[in-house]
N, C-alpha and C. Protein backbone atom coordinates (compact mmCIF):
# COMPACT_ATOMS: atom_id res chain seq x y z
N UNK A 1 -12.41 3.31 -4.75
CA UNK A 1 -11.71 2.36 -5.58
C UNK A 1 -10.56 1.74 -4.80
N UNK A 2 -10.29 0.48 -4.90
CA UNK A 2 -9.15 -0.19 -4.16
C UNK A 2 -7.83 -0.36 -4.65
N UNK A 3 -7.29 -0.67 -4.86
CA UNK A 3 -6.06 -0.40 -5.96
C UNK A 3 -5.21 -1.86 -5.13
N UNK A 4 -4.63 -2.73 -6.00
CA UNK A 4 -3.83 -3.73 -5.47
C UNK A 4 -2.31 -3.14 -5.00
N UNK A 5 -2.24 -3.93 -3.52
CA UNK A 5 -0.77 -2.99 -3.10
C UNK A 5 -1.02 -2.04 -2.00
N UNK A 6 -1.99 -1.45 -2.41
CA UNK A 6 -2.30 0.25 -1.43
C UNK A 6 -2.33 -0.68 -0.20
N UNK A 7 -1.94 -0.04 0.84
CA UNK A 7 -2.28 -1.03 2.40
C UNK A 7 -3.62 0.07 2.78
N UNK A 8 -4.34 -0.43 3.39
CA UNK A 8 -5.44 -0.23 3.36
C UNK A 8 -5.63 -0.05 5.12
N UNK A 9 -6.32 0.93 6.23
CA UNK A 9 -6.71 0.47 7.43
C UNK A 9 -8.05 0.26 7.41
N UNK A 10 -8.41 -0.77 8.23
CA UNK A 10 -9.22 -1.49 8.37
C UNK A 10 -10.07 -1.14 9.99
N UNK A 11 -11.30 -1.14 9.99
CA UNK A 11 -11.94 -0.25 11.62
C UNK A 11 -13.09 -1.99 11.86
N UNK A 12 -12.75 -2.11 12.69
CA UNK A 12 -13.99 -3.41 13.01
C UNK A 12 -14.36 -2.98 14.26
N UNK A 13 -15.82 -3.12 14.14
CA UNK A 13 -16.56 -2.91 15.17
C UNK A 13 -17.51 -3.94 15.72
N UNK A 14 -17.26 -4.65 16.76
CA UNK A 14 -18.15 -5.96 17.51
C UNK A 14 -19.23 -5.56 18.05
N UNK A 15 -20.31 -5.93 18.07
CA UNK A 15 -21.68 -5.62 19.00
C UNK A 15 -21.89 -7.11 20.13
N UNK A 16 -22.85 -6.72 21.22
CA UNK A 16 -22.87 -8.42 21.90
C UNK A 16 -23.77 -9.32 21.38
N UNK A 17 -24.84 -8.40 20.24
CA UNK A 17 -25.63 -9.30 19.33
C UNK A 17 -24.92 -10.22 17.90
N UNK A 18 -23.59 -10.42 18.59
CA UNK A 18 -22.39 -11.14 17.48
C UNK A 18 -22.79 -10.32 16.00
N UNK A 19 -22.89 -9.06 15.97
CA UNK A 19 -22.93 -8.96 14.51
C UNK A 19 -21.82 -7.68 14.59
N UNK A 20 -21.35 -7.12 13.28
CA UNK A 20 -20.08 -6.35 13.53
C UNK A 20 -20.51 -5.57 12.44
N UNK A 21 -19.88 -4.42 12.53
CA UNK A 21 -19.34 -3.60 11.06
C UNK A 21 -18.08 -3.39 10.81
N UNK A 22 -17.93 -3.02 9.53
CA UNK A 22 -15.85 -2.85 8.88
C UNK A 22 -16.20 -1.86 8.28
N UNK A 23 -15.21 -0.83 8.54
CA UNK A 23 -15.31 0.71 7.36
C UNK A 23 -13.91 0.56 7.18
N UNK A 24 -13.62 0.76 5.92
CA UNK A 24 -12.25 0.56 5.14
C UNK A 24 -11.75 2.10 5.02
N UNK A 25 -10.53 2.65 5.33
CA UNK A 25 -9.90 3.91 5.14
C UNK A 25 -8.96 4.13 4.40
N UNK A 26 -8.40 4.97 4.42
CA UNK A 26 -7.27 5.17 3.52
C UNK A 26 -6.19 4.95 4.29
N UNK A 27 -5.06 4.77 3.67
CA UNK A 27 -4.13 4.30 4.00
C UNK A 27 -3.55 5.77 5.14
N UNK A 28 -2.52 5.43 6.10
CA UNK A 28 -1.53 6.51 7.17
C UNK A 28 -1.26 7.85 5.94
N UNK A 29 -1.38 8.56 6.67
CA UNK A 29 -0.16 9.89 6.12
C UNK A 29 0.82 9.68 6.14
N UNK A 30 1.76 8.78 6.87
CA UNK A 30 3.46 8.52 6.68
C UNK A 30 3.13 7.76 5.19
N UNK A 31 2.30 6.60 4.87
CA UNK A 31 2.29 6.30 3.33
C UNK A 31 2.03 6.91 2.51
N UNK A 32 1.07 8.46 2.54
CA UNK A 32 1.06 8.88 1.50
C UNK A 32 2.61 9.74 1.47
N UNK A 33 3.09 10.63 2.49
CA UNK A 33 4.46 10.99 2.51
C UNK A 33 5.27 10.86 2.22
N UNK A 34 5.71 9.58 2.30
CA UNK A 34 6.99 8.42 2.11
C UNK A 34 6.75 8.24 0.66
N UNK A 35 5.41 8.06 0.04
CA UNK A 35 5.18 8.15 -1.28
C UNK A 35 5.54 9.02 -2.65
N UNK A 36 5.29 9.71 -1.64
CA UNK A 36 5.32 11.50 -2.50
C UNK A 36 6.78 12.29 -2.33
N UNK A 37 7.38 11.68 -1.01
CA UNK A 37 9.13 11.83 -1.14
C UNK A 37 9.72 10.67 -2.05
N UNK A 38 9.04 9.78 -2.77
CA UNK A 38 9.57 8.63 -3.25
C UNK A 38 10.60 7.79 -2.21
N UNK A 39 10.13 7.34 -1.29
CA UNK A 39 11.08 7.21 0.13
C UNK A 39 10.26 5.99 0.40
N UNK A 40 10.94 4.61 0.78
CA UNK A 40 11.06 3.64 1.09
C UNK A 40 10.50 3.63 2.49
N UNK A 41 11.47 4.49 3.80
CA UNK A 41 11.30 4.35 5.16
C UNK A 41 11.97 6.06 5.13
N UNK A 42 11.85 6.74 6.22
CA UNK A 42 11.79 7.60 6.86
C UNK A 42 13.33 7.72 7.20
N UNK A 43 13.91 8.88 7.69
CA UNK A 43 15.69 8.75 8.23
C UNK A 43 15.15 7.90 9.61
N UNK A 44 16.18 7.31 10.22
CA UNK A 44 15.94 6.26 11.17
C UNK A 44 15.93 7.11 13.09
N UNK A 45 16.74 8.52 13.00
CA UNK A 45 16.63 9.10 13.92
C UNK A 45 15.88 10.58 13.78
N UNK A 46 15.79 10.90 12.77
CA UNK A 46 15.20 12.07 12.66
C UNK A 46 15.60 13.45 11.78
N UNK A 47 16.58 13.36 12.26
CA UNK A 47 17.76 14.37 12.07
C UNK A 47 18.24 14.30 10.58
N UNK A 48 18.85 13.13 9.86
CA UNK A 48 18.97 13.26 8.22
C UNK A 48 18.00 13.53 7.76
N UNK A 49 18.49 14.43 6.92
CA UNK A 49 17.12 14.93 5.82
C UNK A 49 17.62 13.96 4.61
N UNK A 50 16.14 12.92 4.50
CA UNK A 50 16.54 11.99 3.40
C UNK A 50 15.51 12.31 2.18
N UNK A 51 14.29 13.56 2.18
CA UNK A 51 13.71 13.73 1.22
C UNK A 51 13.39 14.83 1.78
N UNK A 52 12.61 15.50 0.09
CA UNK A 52 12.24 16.93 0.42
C UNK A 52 10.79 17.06 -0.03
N UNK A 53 9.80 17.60 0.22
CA UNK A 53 8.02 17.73 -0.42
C UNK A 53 7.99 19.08 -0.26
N UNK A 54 7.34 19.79 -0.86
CA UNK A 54 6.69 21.39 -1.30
C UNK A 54 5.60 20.84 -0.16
N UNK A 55 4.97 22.35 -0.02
CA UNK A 55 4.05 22.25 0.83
C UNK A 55 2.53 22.34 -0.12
N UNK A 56 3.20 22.56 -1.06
CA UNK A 56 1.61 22.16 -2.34
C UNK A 56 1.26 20.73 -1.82
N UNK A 57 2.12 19.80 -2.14
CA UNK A 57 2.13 18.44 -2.08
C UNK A 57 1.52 18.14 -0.59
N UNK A 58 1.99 18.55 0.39
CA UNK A 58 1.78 18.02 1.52
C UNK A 58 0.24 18.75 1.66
N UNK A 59 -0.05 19.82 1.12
CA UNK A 59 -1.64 20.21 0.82
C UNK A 59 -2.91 19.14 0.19
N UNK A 60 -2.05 19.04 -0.85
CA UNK A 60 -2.96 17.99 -1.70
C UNK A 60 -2.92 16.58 -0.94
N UNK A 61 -2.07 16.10 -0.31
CA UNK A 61 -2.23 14.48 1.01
C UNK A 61 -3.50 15.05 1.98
N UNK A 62 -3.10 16.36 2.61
CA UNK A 62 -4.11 16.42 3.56
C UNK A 62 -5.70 16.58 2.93
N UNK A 63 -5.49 17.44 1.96
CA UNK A 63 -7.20 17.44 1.06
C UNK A 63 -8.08 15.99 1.17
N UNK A 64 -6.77 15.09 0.85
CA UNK A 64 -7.38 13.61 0.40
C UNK A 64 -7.47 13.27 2.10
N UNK A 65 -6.85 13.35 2.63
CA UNK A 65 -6.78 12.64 4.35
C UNK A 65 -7.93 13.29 4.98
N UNK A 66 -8.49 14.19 4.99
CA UNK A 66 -9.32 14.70 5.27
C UNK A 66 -11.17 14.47 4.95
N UNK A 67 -10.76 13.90 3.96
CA UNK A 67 -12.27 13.20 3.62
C UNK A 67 -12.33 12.40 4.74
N UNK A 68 -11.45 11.67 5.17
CA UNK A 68 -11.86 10.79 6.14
C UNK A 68 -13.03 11.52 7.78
N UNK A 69 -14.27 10.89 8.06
CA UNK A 69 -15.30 11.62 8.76
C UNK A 69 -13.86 11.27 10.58
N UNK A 70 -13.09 10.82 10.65
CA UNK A 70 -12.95 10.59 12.37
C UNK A 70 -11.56 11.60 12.15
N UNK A 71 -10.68 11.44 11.04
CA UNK A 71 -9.84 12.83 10.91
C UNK A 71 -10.43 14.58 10.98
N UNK A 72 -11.50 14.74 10.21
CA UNK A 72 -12.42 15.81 10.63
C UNK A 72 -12.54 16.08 12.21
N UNK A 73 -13.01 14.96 13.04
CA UNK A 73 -13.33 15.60 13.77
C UNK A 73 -12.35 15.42 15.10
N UNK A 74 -11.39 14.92 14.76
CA UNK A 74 -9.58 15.44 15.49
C UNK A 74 -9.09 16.69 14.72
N UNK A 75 -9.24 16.95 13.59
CA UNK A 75 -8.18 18.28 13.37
C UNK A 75 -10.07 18.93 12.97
N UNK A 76 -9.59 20.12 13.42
CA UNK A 76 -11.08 21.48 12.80
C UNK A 76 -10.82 21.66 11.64
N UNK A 77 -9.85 22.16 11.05
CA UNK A 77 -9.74 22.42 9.78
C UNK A 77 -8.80 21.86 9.08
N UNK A 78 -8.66 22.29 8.12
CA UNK A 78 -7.47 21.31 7.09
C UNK A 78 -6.27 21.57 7.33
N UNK A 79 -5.84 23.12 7.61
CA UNK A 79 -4.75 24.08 8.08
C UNK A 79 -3.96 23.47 9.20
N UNK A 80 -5.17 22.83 10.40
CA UNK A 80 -4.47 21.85 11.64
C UNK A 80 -3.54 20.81 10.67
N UNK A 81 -4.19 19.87 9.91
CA UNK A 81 -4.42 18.50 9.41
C UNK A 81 -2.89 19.12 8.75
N UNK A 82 -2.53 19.86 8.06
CA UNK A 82 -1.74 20.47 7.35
C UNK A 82 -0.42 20.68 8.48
N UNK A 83 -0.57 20.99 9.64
CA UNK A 83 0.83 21.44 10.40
C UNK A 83 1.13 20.09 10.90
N UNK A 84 0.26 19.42 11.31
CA UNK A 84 0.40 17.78 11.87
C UNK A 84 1.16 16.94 11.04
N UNK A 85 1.21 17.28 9.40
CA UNK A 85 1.97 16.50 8.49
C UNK A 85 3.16 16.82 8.04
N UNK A 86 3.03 18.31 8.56
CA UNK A 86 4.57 18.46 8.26
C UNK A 86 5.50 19.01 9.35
N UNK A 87 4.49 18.25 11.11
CA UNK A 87 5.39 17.85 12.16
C UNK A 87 5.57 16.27 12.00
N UNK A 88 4.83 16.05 11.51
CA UNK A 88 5.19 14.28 10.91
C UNK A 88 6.65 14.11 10.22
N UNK A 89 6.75 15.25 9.09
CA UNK A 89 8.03 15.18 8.32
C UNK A 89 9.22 15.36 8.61
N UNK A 90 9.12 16.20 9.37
CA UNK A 90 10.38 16.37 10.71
C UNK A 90 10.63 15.23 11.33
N UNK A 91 9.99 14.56 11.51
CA UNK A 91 10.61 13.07 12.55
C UNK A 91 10.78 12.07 11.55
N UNK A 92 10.43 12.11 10.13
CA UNK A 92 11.00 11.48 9.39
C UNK A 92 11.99 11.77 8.57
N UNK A 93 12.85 13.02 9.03
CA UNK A 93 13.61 13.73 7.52
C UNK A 93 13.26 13.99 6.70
N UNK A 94 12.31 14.27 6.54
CA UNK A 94 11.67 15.14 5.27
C UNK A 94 11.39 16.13 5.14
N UNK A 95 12.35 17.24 4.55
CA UNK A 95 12.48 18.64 4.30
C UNK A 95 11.19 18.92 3.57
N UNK A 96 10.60 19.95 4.11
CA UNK A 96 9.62 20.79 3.69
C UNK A 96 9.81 21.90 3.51
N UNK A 97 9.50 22.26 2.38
CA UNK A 97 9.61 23.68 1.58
C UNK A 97 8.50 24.09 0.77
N UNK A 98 8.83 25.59 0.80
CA UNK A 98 7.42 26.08 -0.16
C UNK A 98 8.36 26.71 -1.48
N UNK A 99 8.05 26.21 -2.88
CA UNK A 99 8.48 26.70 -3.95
C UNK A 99 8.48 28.07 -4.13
N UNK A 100 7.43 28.75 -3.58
CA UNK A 100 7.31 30.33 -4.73
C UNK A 100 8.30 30.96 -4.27
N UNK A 101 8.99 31.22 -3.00
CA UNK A 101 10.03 32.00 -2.93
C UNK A 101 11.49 31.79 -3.99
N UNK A 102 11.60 30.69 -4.32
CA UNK A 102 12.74 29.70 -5.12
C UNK A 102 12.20 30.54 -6.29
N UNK A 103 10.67 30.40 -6.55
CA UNK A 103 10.35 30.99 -8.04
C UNK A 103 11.20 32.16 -8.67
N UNK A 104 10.53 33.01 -7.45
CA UNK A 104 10.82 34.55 -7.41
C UNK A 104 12.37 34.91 -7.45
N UNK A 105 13.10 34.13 -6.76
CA UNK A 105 14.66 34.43 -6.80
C UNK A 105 15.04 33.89 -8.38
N UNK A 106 14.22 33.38 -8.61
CA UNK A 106 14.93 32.82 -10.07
C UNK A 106 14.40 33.89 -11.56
N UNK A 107 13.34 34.58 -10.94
CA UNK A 107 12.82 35.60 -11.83
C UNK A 107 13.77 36.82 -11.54
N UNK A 108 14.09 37.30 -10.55
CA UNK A 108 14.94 38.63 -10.27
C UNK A 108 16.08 37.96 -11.01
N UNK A 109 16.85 36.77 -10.76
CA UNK A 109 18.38 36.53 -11.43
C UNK A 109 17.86 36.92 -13.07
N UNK A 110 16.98 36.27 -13.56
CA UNK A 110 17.17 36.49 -15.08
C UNK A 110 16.83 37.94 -15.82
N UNK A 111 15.93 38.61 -14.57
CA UNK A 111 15.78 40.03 -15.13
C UNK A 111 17.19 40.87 -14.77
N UNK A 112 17.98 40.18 -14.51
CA UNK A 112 19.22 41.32 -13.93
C UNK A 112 20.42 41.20 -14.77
């Protein structure tokens, strides 16, 4: 499904019999990222942390990024596809964290 807005990458392929093919992809992982931090652009050097994503979230981008057949066969598994996005987030300021530990500290405070 296409959705108006989504930026879209685009693959063209020329043959010398002038005929071509186009396979349409999904949009970068910095767009779904930047998305899902609700983030405009990225910190500009690296270093500010201007958003934060759970690593659920950054799970569920790679699930979807991964359908793609030429991402498959650069990362082996999803787990690669998974550390690649959240060495991506680092060069954009985007704090990555995993919730359940946060959970758990918040269950010991109220049982005490």
């Amino acid at each position: 499904q296409y959705v108006a807005g989504l930026p879209m990458q685009v693959q063209v392929k020329s043959y010398a019999d002038r005929t071509f093919t186009f396979d349409v992809l999904l949009p970068t992982a910095t767009y779904f990222l930047l998305k899902a931090a609700k983030l405009e652009k990225g910190a500009p050097d690296g270093t500010a942390k201007v958003g934060r994503l759970s690593v659920t979230q950054i799970y569920e981008i790679a699930k979807l990024r991964y359908e793609d057949p030429s991402l498959r066969a650069k990362f082996r598994s999803l787990e690669g596809l998974c550390r690649s996005m959240v060495a991506s987030c680092g060069s954009m300021g985007i704090e990555v964290y995993d919730p359940r530990p946060e959970r758990k500290a918040t269950q010991n405070k109220s049982r005490a």
